[in-house]
N, C-alpha and C. Protein backbone atom coordinates (compact mmCIF):
# COMPACT_ATOMS: atom_id res chain seq x y z
N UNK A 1 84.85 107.04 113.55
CA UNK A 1 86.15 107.68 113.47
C UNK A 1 86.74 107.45 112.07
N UNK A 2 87.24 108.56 111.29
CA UNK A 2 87.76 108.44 110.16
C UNK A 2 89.16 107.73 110.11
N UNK A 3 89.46 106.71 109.23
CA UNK A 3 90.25 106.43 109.62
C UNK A 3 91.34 105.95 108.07
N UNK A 4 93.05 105.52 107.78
CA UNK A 4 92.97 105.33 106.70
C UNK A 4 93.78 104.01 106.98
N UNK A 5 93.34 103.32 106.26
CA UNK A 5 94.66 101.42 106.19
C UNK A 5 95.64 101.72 104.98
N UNK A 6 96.36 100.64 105.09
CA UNK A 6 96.79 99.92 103.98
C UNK A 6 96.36 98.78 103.16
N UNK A 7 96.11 98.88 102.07
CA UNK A 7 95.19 97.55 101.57
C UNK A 7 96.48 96.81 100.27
N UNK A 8 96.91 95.65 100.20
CA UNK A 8 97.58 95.39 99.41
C UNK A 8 97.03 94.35 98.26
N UNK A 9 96.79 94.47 97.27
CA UNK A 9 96.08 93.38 96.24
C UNK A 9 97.24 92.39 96.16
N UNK A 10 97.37 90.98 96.27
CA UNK A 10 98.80 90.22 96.65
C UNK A 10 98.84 89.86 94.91
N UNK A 11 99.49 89.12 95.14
CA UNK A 11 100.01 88.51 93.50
C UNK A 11 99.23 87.85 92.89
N UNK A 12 98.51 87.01 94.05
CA UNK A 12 97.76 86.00 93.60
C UNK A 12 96.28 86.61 92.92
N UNK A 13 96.05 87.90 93.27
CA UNK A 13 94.94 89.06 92.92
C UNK A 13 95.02 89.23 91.27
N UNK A 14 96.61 89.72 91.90
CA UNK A 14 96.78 90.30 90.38
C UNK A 14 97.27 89.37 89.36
N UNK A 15 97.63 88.35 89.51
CA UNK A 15 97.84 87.03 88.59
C UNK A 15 96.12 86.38 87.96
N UNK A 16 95.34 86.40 89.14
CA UNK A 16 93.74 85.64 88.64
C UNK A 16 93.03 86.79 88.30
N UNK A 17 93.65 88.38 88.26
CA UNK A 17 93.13 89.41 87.68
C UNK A 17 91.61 89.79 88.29
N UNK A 18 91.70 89.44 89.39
CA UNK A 18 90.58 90.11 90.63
C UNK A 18 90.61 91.51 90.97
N UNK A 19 91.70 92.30 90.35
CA UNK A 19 91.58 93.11 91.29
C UNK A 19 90.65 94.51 91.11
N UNK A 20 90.11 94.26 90.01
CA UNK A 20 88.72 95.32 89.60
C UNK A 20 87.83 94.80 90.44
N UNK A 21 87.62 93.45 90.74
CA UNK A 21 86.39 93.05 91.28
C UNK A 21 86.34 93.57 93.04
N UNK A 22 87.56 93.21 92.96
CA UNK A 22 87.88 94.02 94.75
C UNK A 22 87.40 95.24 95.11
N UNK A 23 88.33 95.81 94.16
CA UNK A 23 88.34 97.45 94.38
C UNK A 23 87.05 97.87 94.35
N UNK A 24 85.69 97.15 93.04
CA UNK A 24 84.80 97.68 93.37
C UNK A 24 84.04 97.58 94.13
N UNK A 25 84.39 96.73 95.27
CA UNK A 25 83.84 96.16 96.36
C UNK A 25 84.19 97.22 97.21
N UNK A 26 85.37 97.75 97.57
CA UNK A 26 85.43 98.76 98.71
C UNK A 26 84.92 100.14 98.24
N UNK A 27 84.58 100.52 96.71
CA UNK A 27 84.16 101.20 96.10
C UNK A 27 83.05 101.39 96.66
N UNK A 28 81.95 100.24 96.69
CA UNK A 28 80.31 99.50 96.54
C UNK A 28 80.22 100.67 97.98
N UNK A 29 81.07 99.51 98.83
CA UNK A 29 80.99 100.21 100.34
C UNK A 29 80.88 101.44 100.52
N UNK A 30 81.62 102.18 99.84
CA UNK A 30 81.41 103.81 100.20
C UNK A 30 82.77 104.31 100.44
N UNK A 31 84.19 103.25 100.49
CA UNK A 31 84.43 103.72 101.09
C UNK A 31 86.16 104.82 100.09
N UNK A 32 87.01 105.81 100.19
CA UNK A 32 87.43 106.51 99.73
C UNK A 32 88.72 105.55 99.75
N UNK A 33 89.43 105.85 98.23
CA UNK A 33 91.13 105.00 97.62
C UNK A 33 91.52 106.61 97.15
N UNK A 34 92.65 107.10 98.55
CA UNK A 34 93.16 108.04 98.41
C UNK A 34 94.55 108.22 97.89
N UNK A 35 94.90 106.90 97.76
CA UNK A 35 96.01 106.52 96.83
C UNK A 35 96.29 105.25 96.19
N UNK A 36 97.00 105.21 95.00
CA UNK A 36 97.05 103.77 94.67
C UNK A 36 98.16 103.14 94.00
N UNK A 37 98.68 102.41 93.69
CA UNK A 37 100.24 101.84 92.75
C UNK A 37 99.98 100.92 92.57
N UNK A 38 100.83 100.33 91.23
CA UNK A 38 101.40 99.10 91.35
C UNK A 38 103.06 98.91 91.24
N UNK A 39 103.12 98.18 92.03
CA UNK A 39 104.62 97.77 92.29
C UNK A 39 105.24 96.20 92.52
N UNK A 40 106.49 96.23 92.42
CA UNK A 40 106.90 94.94 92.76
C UNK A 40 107.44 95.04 94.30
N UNK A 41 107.17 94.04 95.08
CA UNK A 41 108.23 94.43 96.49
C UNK A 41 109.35 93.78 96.61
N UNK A 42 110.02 94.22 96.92
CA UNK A 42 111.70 94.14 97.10
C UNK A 42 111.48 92.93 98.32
N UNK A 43 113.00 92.31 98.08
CA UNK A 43 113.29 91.35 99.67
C UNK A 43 113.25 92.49 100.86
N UNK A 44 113.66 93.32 100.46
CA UNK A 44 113.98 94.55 101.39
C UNK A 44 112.57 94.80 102.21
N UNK A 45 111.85 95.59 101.30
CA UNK A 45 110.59 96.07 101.39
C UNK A 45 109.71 94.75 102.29
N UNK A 46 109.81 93.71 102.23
CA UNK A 46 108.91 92.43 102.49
C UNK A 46 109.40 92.19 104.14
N UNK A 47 110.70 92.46 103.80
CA UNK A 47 111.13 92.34 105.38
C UNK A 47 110.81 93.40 106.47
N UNK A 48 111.09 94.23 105.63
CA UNK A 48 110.34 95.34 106.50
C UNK A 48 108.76 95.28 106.82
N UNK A 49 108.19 94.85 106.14
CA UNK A 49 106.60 94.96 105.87
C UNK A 49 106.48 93.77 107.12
N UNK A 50 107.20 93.01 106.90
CA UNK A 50 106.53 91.45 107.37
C UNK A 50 107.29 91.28 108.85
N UNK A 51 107.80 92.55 109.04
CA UNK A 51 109.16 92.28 110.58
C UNK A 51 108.90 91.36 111.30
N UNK A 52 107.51 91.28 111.95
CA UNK A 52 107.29 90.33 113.03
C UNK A 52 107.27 88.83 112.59
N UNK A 53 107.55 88.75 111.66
CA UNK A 53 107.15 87.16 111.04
C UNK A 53 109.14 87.10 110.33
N UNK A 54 110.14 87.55 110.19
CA UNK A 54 111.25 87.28 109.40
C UNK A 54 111.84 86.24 110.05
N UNK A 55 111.95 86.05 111.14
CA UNK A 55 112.42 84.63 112.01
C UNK A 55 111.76 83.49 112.14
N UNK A 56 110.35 83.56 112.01
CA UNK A 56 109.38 82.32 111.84
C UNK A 56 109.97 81.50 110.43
N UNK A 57 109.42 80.42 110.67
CA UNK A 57 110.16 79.32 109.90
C UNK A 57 109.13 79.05 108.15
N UNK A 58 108.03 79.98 108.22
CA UNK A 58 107.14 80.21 107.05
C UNK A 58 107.18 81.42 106.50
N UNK A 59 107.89 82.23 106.78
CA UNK A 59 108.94 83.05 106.41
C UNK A 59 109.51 83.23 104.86
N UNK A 60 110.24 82.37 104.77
CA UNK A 60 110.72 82.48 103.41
C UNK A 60 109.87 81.99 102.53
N UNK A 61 108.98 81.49 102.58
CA UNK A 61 108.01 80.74 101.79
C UNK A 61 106.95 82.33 101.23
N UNK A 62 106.90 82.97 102.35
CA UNK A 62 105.83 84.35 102.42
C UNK A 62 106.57 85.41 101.80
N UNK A 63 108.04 85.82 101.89
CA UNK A 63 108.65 86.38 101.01
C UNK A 63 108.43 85.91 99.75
N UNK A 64 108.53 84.37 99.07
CA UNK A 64 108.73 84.20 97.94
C UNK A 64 107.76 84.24 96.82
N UNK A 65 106.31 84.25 97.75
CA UNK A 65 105.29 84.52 97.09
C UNK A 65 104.80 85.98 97.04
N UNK A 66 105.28 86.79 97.75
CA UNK A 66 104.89 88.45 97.78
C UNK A 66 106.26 89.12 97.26
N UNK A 67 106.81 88.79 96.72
CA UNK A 67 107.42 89.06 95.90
C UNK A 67 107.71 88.53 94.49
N UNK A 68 107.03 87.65 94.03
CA UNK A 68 106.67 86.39 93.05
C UNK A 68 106.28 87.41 91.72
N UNK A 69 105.50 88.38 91.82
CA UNK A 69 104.38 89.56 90.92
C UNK A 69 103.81 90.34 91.65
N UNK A 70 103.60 91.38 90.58
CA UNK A 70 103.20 93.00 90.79
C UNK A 70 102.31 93.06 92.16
N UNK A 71 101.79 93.89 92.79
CA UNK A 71 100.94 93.78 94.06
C UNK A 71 100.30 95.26 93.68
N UNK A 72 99.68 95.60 93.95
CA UNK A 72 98.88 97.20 93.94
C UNK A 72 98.59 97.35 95.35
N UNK A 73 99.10 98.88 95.67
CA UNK A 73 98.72 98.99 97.33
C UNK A 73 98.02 100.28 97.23
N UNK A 74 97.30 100.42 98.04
CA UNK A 74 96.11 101.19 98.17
C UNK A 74 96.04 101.84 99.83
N UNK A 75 95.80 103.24 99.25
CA UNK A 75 95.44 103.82 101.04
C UNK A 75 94.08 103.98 100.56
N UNK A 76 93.23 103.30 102.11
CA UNK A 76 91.63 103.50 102.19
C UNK A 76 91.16 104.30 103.13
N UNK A 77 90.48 105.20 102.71
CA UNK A 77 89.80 106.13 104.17
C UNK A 77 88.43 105.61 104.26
N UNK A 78 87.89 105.57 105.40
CA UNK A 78 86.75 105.83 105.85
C UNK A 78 86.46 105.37 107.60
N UNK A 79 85.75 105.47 107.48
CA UNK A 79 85.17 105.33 108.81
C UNK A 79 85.07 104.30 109.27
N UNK A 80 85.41 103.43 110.54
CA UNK A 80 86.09 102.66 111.38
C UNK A 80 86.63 101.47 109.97
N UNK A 81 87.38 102.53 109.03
CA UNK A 81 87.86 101.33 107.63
C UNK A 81 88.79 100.36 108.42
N UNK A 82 89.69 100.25 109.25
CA UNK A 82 90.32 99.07 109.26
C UNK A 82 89.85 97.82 109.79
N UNK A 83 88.92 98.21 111.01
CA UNK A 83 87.85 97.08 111.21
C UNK A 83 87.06 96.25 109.66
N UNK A 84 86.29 97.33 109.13
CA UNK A 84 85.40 97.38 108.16
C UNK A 84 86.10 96.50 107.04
N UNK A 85 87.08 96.68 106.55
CA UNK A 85 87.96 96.30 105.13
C UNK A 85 88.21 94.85 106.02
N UNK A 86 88.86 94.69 107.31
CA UNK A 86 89.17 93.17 108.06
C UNK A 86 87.93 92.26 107.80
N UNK A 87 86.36 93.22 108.35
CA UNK A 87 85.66 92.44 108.17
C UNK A 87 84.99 92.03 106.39
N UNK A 88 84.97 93.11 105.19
CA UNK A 88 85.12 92.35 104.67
C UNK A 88 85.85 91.48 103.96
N UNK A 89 87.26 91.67 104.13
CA UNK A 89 88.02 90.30 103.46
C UNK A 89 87.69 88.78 104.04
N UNK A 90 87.13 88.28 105.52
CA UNK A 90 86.81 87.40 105.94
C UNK A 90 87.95 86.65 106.72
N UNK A 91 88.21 85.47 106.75
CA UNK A 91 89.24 85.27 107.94
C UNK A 91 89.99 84.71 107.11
N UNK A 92 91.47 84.75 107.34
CA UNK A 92 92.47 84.95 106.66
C UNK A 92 93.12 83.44 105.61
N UNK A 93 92.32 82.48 106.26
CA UNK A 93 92.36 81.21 105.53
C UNK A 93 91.26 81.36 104.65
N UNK A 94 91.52 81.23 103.42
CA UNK A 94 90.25 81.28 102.28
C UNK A 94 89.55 80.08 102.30
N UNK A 95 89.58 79.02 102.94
CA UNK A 95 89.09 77.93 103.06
C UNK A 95 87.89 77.88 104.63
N UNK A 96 88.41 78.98 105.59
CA UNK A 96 87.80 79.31 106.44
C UNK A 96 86.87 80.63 106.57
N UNK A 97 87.13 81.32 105.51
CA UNK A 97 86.05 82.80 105.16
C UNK A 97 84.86 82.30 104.72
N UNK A 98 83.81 83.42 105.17
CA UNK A 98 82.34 83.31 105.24
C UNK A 98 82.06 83.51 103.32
N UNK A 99 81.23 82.89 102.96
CA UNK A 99 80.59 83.45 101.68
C UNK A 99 80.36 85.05 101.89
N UNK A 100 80.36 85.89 100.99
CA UNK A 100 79.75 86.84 100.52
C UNK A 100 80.83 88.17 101.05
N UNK A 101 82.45 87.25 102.20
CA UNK A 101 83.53 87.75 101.72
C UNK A 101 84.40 88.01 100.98
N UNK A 102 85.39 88.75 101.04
CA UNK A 102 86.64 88.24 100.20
C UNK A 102 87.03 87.08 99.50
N UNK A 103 87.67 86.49 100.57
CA UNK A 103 88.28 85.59 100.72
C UNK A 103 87.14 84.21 100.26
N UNK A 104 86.17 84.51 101.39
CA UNK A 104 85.44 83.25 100.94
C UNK A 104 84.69 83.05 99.28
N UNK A 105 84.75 84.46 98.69
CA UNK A 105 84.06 84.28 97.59
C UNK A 105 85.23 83.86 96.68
N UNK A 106 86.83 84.35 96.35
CA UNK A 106 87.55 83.99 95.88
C UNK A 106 88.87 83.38 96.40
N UNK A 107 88.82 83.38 97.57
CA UNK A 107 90.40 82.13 97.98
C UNK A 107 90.19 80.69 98.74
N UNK A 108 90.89 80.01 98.44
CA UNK A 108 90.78 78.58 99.20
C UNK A 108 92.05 78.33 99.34
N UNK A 109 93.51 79.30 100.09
CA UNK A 109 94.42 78.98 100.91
C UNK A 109 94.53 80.08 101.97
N UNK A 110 95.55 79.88 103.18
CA UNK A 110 95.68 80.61 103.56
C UNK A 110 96.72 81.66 103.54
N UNK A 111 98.11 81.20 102.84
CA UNK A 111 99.05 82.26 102.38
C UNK A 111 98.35 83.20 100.71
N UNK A 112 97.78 82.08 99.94
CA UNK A 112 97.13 82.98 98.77
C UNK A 112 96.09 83.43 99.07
N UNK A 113 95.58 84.12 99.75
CA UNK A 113 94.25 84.73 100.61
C UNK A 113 94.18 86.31 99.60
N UNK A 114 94.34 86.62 98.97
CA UNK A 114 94.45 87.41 97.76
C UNK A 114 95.40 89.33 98.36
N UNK A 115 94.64 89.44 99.27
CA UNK A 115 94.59 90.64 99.96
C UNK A 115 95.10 91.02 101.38
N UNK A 116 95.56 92.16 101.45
CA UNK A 116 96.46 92.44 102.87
C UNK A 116 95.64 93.44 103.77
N UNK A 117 95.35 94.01 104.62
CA UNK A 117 94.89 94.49 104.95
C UNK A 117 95.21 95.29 106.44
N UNK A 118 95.59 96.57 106.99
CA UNK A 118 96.31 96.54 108.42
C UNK A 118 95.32 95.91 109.41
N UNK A 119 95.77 96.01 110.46
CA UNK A 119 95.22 94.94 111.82
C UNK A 119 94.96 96.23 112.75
N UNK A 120 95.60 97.25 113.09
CA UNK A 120 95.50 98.40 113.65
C UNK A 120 95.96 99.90 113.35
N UNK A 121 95.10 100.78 113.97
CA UNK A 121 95.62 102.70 113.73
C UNK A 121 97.30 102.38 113.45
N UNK A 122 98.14 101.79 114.22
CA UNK A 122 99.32 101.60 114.58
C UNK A 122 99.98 101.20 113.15
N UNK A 123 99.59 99.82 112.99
CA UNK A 123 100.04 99.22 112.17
C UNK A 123 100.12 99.79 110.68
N UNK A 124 98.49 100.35 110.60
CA UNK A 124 98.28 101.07 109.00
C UNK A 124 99.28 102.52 109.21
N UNK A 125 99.47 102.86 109.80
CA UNK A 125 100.21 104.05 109.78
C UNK A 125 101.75 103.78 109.16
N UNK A 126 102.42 102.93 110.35
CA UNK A 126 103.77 102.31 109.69
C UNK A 126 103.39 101.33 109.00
N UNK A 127 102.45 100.85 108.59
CA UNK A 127 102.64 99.82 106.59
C UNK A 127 102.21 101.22 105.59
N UNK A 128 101.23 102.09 105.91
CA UNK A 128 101.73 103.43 104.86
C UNK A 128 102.86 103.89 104.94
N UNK A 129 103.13 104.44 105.95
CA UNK A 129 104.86 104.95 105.33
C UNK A 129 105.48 103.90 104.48
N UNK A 130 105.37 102.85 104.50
CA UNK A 130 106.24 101.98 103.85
C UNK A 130 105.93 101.92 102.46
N UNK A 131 104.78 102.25 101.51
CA UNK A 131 104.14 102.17 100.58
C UNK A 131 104.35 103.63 99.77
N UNK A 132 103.99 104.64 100.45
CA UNK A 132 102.93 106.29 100.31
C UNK A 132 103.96 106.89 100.66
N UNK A 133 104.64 107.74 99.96
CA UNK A 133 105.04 109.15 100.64
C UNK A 133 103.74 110.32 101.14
N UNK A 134 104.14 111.26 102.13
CA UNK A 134 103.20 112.15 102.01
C UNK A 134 102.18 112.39 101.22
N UNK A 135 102.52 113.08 100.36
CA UNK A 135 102.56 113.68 99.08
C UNK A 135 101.78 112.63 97.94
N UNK A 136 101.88 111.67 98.17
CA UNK A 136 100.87 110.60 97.26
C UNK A 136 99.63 110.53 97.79
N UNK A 137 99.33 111.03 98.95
CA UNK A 137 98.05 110.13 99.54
C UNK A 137 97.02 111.71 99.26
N UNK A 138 96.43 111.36 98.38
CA UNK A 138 95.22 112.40 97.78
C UNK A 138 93.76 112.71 98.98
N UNK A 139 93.99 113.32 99.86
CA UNK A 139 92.73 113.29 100.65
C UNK A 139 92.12 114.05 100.07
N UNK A 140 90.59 113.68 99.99
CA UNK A 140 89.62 114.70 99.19
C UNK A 140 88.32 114.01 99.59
N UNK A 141 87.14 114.88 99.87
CA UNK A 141 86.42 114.77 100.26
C UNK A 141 85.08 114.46 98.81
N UNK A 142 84.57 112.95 98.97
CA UNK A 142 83.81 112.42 98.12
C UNK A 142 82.74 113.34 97.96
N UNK A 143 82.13 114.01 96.92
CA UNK A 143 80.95 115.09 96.68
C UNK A 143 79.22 113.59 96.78
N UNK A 144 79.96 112.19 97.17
CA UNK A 144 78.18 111.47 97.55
C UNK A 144 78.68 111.18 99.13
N UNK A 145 79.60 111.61 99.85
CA UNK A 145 80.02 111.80 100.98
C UNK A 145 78.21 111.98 101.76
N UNK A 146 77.37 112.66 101.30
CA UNK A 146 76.30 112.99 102.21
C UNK A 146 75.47 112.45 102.04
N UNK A 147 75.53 111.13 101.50
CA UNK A 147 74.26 109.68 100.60
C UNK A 147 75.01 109.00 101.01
N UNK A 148 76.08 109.28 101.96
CA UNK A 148 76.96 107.73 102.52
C UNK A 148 76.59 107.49 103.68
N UNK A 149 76.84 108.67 104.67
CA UNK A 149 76.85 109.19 105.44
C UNK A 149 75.87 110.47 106.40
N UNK A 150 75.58 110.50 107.48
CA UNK A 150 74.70 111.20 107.87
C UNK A 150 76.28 112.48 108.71
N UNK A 151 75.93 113.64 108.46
CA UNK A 151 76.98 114.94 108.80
C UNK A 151 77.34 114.05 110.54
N UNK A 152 76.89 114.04 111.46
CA UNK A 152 77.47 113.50 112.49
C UNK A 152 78.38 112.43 112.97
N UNK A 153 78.23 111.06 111.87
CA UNK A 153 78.60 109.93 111.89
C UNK A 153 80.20 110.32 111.29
């Protein structure tokens, strides 16, 4: 199933200047960056992003670092991508990710874990609106689309 996330490069990405190495990682994969920015996020924006977590008591600590420097957010298409991009960033403590992930190849915390990634159809939908207008998100169909992919899949 085609599908598109939200992918966020965090500060800590773009501070240790990873974030070519990333990108060409979901690149490697196959898989399509139908939009992209860099931005700063607002208290605003963070609260919104982070709703389910604004009353938890690690909270302000997670605002102060995602909003600390620039972040680049990215819409990803492909096929079962939000599983796919979860599995490769690795598990969300960089001290607990597998080698030859994300995380495990470059993080050893679990709030600086470099990268954001949605959790569900649901979720990536409302964390794009929050990022992407319409109108930004470039769908276009890759011309090695048929060296990725077999026409049925």
């Amino acid at each position: 199933m085609l599908q598109k996330s939200l992918v966020l490069l965090k500060p800590d990405c773009v501070e240790r200047r990873l974030m070519g190495q990333i990108i060409a990682r979901f690149e490697a994969k196959g898989l399509n960056i139908v939009a992209m920015k860099m931005l700063r996020v607002t208290p605003e924006l963070a609260k919104q992003h982070y709703a389910e977590h604004v009353e938890k008591p690690f909270y302000p600590s997670l605002e102060k670092f995602i909003t600390s420097a620039p972040i680049v957010a990215m819409a990803i298409e492909g096929l079962d991508v939000i599983r796919l991009i979860r599995d490769m960033l690795g598990a969300t403590n960089g001290l607990n990710a597998a080698p030859g992930t994300i995380r495990g190849d470059f993080s050893s915390s679990r709030q600086m874990n470099l990268v954001h990634a949605s959790d569900s159809p649901e979720s990536a939908e409302r964390e794009l609106s929050l990022y992407f207008d319409a109108v930004e998100i470039c769908e276009h169909e890759l011309l090695l689309t048929p060296s990725l992919r077999a026409e049925d899949e």
